[in-house]
Protein backbone atom coordinates (compact mmCIF):
# COMPACT_ATOMS: atom_id res chain seq x y z
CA UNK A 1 -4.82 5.48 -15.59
CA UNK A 2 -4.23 7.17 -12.64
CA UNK A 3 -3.43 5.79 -8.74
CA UNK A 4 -3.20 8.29 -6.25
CA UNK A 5 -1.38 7.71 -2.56
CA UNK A 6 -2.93 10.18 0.25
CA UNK A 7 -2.60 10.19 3.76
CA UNK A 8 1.53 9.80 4.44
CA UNK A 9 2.54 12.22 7.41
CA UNK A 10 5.07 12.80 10.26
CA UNK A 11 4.09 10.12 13.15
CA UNK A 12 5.69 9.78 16.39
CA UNK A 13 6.56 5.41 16.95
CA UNK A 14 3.88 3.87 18.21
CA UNK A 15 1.41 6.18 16.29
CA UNK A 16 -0.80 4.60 13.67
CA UNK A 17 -1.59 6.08 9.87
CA UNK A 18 -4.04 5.11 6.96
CA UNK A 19 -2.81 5.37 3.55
CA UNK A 20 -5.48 5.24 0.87
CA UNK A 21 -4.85 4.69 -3.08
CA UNK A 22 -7.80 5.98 -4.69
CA UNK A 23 -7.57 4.19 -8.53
CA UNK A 24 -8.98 5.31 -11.81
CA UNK A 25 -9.11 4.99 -15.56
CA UNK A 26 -8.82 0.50 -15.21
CA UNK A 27 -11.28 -2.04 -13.97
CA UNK A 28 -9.69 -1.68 -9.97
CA UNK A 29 -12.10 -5.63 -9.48
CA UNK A 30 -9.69 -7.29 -11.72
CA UNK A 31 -6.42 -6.13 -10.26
CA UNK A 32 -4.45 -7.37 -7.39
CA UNK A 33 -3.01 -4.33 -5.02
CA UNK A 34 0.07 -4.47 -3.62
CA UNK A 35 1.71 -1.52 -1.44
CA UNK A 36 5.47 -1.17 -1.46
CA UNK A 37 8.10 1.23 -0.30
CA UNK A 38 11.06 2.46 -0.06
CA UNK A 39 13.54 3.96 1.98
CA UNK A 40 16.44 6.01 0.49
CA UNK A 41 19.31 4.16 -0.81
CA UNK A 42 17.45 0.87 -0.45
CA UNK A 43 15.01 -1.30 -3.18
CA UNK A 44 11.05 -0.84 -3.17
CA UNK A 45 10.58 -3.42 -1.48
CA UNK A 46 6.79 -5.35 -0.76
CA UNK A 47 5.04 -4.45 1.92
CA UNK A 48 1.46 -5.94 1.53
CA UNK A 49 -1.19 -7.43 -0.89
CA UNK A 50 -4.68 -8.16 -1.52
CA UNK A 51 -6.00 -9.94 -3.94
CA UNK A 52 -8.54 -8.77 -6.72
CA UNK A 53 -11.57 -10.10 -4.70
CA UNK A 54 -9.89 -9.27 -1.53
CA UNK A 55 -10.34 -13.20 -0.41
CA UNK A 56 -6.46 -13.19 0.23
CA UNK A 57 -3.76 -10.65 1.82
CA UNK A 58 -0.09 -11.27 2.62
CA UNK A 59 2.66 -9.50 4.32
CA UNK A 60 6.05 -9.32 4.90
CA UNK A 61 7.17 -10.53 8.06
CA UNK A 62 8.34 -7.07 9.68
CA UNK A 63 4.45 -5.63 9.72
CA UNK A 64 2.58 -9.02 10.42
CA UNK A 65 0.42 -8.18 13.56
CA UNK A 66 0.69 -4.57 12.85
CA UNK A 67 -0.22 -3.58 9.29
CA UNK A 68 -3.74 -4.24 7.32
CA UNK A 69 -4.35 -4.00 3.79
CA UNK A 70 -7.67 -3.87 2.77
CA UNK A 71 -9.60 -2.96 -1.02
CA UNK A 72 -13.16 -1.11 -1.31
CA UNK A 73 -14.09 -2.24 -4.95
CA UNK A 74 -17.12 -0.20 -4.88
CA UNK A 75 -14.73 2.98 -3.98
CA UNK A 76 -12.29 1.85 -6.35
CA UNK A 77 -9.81 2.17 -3.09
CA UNK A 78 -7.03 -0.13 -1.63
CA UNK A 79 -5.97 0.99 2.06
CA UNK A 80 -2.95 0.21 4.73
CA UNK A 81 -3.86 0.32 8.23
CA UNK A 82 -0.80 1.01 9.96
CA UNK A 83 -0.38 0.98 13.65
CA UNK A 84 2.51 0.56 16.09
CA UNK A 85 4.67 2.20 13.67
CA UNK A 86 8.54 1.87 14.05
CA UNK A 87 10.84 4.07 12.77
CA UNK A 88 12.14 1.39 10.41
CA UNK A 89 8.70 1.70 8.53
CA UNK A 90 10.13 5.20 7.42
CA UNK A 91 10.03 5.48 3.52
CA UNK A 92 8.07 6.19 0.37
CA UNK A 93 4.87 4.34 0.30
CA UNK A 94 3.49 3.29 -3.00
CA UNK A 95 0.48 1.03 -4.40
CA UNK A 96 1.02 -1.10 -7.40
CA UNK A 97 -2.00 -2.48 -9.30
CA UNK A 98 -1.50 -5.58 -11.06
CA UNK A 99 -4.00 -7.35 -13.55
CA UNK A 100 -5.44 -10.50 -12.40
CA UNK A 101 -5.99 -13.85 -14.50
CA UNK A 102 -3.00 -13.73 -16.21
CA UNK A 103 -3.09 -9.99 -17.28
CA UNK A 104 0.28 -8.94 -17.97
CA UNK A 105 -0.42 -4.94 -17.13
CA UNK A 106 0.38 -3.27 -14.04
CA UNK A 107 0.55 0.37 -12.94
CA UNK A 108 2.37 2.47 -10.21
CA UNK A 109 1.01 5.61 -8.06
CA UNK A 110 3.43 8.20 -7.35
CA UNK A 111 4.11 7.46 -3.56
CA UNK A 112 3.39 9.12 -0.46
CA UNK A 113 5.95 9.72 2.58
CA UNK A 114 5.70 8.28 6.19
CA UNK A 115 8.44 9.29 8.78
CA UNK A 116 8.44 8.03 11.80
CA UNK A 117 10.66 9.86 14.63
CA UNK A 118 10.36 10.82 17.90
């Protein structure tokens, strides 16, 4: 099982970044996707989700208007549009994979950093 953040970077705020989580090795249509992060010293905290179809997303209340999670089941790929970034969205971005329909497995990629600073 393998999930694998890309496309972190250095942004200036206001700039706008894609992360991707390209999954393998699990059936990616019967998991919910979540992305998470964390900044140092504080909790991984929950960013975004989608569920397994993709039929429903939430978000926390700090990205509303300005993140987008989305999930390519044919790619086997869960992204986060990010855009107007603040540096308060600086930290560790990971995607979590959790089984659907009462599945009790879930899985963790490894994280990919986003600093935003001017």
């Amino acid at each position: 099982v393998q999930l694998v953040e890309s496309g972190g970077g250095s942004v200036q705020p206001g700039g706008s970044l894609t992360l991707s989580c390209a999954a393998s090795g699990f059936t990616f249509s019967s998991y919910h996707m979540s992305w998470y992060r964390q900044s140092p010293g504080k909790e991984r905290t929950l960013v975004a989700s989608i569920s397994f179809v993709g039929g429903r997303t939430n978000y926390v209340d700090s990205v509303k208007g300005r993140f987008t999670i989305s999930r390519d089941n044919a790619e086997n790929t869960v992204y986060l549009q990010m855009n107007s970034l603040k540096p308060e969205d600086t930290a560790v971005y990971y995607c979590k994979a959790d089984q659907a329909m009462g599945g009790s497995r879930y899985y963790w990629g490894q994280g990919t950093q986003v600093t935003v600073s001017s």
